[in-house]
Protein backbone atom coordinates (compact mmCIF):
# COMPACT_ATOMS: atom_id res chain seq x y z
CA UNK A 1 -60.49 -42.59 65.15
CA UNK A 2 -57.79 -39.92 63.91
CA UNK A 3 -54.37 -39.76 65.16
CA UNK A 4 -52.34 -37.01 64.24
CA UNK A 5 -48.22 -37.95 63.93
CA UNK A 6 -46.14 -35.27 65.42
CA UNK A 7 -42.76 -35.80 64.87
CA UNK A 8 -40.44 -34.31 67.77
CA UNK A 9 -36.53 -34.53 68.47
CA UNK A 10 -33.77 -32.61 70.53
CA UNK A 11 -31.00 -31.92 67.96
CA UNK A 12 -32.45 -29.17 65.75
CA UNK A 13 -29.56 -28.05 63.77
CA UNK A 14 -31.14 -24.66 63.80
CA UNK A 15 -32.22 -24.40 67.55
CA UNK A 16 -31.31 -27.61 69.58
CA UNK A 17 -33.62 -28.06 72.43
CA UNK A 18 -36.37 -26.81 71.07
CA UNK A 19 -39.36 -28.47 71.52
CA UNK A 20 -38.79 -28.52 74.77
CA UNK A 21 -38.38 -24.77 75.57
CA UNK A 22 -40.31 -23.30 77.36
CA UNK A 23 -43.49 -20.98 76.43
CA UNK A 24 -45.75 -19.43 79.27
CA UNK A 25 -44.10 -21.86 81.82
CA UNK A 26 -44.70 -24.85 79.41
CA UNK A 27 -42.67 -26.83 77.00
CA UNK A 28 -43.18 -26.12 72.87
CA UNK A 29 -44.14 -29.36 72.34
CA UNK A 30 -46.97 -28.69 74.99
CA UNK A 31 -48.12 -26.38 72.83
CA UNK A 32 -48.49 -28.24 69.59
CA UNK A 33 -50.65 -31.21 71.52
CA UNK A 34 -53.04 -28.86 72.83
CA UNK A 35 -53.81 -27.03 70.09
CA UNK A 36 -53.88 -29.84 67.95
CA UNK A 37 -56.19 -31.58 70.15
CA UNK A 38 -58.59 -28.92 69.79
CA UNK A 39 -59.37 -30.17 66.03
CA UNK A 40 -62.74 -31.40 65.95
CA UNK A 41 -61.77 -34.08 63.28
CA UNK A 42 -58.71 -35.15 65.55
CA UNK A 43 -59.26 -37.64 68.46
CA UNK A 44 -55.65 -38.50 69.46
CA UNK A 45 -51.68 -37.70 69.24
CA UNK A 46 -48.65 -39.96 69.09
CA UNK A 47 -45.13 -37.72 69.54
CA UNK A 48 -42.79 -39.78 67.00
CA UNK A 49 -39.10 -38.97 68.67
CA UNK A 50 -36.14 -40.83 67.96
CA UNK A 51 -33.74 -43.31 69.78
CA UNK A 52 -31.52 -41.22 70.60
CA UNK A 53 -30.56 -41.06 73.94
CA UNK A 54 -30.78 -37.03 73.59
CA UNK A 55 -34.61 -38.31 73.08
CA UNK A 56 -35.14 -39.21 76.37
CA UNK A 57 -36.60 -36.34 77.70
CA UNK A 58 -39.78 -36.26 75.23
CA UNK A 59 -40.10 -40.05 75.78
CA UNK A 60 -40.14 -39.06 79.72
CA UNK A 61 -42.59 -36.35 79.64
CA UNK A 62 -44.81 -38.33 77.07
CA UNK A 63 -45.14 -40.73 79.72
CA UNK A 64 -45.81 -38.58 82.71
CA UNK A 65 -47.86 -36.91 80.44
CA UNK A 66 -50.04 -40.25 78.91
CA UNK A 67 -48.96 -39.12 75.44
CA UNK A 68 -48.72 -42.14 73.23
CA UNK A 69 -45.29 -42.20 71.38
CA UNK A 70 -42.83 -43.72 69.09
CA UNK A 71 -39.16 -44.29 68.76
CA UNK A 72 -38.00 -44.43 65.14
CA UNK A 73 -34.79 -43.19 62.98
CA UNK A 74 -33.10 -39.75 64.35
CA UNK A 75 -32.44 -38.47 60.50
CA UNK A 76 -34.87 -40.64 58.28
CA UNK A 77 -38.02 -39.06 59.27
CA UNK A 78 -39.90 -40.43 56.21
CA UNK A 79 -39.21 -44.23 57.86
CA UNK A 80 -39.73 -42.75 61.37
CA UNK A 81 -43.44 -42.01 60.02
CA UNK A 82 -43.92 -45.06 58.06
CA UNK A 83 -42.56 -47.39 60.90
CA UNK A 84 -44.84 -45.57 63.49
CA UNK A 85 -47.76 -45.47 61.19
CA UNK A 86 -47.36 -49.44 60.35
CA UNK A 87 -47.25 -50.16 63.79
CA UNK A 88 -50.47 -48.69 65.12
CA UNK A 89 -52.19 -49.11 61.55
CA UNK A 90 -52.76 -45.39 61.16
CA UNK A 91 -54.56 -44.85 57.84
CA UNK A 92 -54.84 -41.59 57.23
CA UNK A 93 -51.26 -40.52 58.16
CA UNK A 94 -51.34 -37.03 59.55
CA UNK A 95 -48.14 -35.19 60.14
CA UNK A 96 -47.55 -32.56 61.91
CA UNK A 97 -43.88 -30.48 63.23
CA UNK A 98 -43.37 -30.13 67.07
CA UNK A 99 -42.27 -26.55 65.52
CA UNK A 100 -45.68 -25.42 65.65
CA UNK A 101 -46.76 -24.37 68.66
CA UNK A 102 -49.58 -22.48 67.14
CA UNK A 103 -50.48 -24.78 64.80
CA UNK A 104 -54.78 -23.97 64.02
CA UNK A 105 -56.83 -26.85 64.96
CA UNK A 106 -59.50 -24.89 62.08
CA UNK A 107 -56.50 -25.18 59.77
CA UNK A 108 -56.34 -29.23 60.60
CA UNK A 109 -60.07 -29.76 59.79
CA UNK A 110 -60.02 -28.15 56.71
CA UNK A 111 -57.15 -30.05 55.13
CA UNK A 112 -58.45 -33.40 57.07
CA UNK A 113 -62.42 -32.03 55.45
CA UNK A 114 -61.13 -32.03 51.73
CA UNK A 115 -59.00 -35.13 52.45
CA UNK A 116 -61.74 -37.13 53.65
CA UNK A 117 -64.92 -35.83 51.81
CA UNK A 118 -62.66 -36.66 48.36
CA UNK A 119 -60.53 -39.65 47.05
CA UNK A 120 -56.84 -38.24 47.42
CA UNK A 121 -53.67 -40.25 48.17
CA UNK A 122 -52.48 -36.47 49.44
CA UNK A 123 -54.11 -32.71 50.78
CA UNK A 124 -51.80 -30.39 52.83
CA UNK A 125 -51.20 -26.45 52.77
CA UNK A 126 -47.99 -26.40 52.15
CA UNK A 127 -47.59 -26.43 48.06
CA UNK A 128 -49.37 -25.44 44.92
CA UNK A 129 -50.12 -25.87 41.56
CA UNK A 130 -48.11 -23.20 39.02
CA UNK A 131 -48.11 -23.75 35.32
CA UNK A 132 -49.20 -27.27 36.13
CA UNK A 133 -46.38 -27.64 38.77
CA UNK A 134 -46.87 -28.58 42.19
CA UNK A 135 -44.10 -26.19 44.38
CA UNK A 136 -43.46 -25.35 47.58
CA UNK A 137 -45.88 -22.40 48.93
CA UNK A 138 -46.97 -20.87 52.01
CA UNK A 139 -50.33 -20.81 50.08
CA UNK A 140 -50.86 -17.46 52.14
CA UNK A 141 -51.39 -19.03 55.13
CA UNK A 142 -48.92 -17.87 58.30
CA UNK A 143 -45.44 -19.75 57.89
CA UNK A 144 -45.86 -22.73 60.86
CA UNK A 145 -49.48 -23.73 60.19
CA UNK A 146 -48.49 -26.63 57.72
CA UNK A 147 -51.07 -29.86 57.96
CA UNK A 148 -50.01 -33.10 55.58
CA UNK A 149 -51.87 -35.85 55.09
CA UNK A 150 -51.91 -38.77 53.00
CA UNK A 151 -53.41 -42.56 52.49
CA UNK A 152 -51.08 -45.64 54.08
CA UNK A 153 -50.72 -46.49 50.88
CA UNK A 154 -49.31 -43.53 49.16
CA UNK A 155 -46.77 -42.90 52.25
CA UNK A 156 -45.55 -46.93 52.09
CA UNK A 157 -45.02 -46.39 48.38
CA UNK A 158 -42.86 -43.24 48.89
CA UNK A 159 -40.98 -44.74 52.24
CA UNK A 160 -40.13 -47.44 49.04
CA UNK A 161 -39.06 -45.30 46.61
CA UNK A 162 -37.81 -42.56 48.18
CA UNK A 163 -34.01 -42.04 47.79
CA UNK A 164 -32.81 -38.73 48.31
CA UNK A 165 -31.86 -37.21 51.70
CA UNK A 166 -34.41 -34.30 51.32
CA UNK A 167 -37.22 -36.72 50.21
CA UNK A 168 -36.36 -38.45 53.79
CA UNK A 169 -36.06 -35.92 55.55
CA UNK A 170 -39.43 -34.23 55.08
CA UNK A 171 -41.69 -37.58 54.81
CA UNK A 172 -43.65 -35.89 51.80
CA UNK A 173 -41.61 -34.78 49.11
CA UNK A 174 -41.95 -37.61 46.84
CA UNK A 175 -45.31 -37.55 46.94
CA UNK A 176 -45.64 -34.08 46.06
CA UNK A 177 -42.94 -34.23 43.32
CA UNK A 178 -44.65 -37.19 41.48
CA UNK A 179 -48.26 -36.27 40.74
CA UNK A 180 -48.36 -39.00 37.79
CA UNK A 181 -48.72 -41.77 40.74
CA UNK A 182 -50.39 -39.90 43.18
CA UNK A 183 -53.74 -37.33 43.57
CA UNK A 184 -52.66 -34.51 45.23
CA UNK A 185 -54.32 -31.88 46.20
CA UNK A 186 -54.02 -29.06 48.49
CA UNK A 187 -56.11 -25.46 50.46
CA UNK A 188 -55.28 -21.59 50.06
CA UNK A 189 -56.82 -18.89 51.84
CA UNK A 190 -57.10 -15.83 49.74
CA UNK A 191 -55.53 -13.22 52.06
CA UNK A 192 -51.98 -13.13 52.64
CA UNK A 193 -51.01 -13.79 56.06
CA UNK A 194 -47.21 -15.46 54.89
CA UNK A 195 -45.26 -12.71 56.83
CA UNK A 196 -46.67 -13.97 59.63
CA UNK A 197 -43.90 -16.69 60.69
CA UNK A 198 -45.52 -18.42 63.52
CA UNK A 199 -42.66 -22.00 63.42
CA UNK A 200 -39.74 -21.91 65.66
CA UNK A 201 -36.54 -22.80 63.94
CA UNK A 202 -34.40 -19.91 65.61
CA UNK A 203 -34.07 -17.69 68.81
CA UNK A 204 -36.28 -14.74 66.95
CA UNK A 205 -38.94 -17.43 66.12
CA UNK A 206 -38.85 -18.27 69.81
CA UNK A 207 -39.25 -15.01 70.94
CA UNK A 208 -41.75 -13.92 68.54
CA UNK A 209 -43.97 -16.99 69.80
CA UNK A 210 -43.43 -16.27 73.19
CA UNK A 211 -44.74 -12.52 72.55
CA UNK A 212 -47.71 -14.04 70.69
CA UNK A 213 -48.53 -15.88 74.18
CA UNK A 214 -48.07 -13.29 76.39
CA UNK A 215 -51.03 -11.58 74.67
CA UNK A 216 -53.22 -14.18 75.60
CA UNK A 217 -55.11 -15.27 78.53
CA UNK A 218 -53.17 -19.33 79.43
CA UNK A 219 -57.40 -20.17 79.91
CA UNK A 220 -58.13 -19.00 76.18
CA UNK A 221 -58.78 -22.92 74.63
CA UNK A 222 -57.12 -22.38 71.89
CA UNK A 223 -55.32 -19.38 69.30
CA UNK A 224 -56.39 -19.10 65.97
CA UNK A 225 -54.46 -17.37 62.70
CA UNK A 226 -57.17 -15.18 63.31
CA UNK A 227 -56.62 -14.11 67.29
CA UNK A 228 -52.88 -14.22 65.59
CA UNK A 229 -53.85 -11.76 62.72
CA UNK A 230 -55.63 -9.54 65.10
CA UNK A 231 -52.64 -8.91 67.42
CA UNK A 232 -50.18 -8.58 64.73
CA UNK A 233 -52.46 -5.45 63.53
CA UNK A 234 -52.10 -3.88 66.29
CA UNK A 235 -48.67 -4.68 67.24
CA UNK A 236 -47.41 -4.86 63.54
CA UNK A 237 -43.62 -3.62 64.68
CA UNK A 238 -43.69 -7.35 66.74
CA UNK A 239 -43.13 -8.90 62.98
CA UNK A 240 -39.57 -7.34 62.71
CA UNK A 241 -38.65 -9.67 65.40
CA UNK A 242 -38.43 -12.48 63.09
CA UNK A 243 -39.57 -12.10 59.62
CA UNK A 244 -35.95 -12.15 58.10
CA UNK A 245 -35.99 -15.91 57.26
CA UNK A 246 -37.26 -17.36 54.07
CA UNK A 247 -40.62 -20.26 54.69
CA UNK A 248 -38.89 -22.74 53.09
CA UNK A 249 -35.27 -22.35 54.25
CA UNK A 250 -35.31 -25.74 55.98
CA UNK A 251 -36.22 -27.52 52.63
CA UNK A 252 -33.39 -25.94 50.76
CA UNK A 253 -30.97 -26.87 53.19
CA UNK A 254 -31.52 -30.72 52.89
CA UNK A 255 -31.71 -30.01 49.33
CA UNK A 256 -28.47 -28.67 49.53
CA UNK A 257 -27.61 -32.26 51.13
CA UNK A 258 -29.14 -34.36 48.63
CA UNK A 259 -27.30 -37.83 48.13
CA UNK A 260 -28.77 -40.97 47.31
CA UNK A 261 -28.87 -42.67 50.71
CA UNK A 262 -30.77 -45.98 49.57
C-alpha cells in the first residue's frame, strides 16, 4: 500500500492561506488529494500540517473529510516528513506540495514506475544531471507537477545529516546534492512545457489555476498536462497571467537563508 505525503500549512510567506483558497467552490488542497488519488500506483494520502494553531483549519477539514494527517514542525519540513513517515512506517516516502492543485496522477506513476521497477534510494522530476551535476530543473515538465520519492532509509539519513535551513526546508536537498551516498535518479519529457506554471505561490498563480478550472467540466475525473497543454494552445495569451516568476524562486529564497540550524 502507497501513501503519498502532502505537506500543507497556512503561513505561506508568498500567499498565506493558500491551500485553503478556494478553486471551483473547493479548497486548493481539495484539489491536490483528488488528483493525486487518481494515480493508479497510489492507494492513500496523509496531509502533513503543522502545530500551529493557524493549522487548525486543515486538521479540521481533514477530519470532516476522513483524510489521514499529521502534525509535525511548522519550518523543519524535512523532520515534519521524517517524523510522519516513522510513525506510520511509510517506506517509500512520497512527497508531494499542497501547491499543486494540478498535480498529474500519470506524472506520479511514472516517477513511482522507475522508482519501484529499479533499486534507487531517490527518482523525482524536479532535477538533472549536467556535466555530471545533479541541478535543479523543470526537466520540461509544467512548473507545479514535481513528484519526490525516496527509500526510509535515504530520507532518515538526510533528516540526520542535514544542517542547512534550505536542506530543511525542502525535505530533499541533501539527497540530491550528495550523489556519492545516494542513487539518484530522475524523468524528462522531451517537449518543453516549463512556461506552463501550474503551482500557486502568488495571486497570478491563483488566478491562472482558477482559469485552468473554469475550462473544465467539475465531473471531468481528473486534468492532465495534456488537457493543460491543449487549453493553453488555444488560449496561449492566459500564460501572461503568471509566467513572470522564475520555477525555482522558492529554493533560492531559503538559500538566501541558509544557516546552520543543527
Amino acid at each position: 500500500m502507497l501513501t503519498a505525503i502532502i505537506q500543507a500549512r497556512m503561513n505561506s510567506s508568498r500567499l498565506p492561506g493558500k491551500v485553503m483558497m478556494k478553486i471551483n467552490g473547493k479548497p486548493m488542497l481539495y484539489h491536490v488529494i483528488k488528483q493525486t488519488l487518481y494515480s493508479k500506483k497510489i492507494d492513500n494520502v496523509i496531509v502533513a500540517t503543522t502545530n500551529s494553531k493557524n493549522d487548525k483549519i486543515i486538521v479540521n477539514y481533514c477530519r470532516e473529510h476522513n483524510h489521514d494527517y499529521f502534525c509535525g514542525s511548522t519550518n523543519d519540513v524535512l523532520d515534519r516528513y521524517y517524523q510522519c513517515a516513522k510513525k506510520f512506517n511509510y517506506d517509500p516516502v512520497i512527497r508531494i506540495s499542497a501547491d499543486s492543485p494540478l498535480i498529474d496522477p500519470q506524472i506520479i506513476d511514472r516517477v513511482l514506475q522507475k522508482f519501484l521497477n529499479n533499486s534507487y534510494d531517490y527518482v523525482s522530476n524536479n532535477i538533472e544531471k549536467i556535466k555530471n551535476k545533479w541541478v535543479d530543473s523543470t526537466c520540461n515538465f509544467p512548473i507545479g507537477t514535481v513528484i519526490e520519492v525516496s527509500t526510509f532509509n535515504a530520507l532518515k539519513s538526510a533528516w540526520k545529516k542535514s544542517k542547512l535551513y534550505s536542506e530543511r526546508e525542502h525535505v530533499f536537498p541533501y539527497i540530491q546534492t550528495h550523489p556519492e551516498l545516494f542513487t539518484v535518479s530522475n524523468i524528462k519529457i522531451r517537449k518543453n512545457l516549463s512556461h506552463i506554471r501550474i503551482t500557486v505561490d502568488k495571486k497570478n498563480d491563483l488566478k491562472f489555476v482558477r482559469k485552468i478550472f473554469t475550462n473544465f467540466s467539475n465531473n471531468k475525473q481528473k486534468i492532465t498536462i495534456a488537457d493543460i497543454e491543449k487549453l493553453v494552445n488555444l488560449q496561449p495569451e492566459i500564460i501572461k497571467i503568471n509566467n513572470n516568476t522564475a520555477f525555482d524562486e522558492g529554493h533560492k529564497k531559503s538559500i538566501s537563508h541558509n544557516k546552520k540550524i543543527h
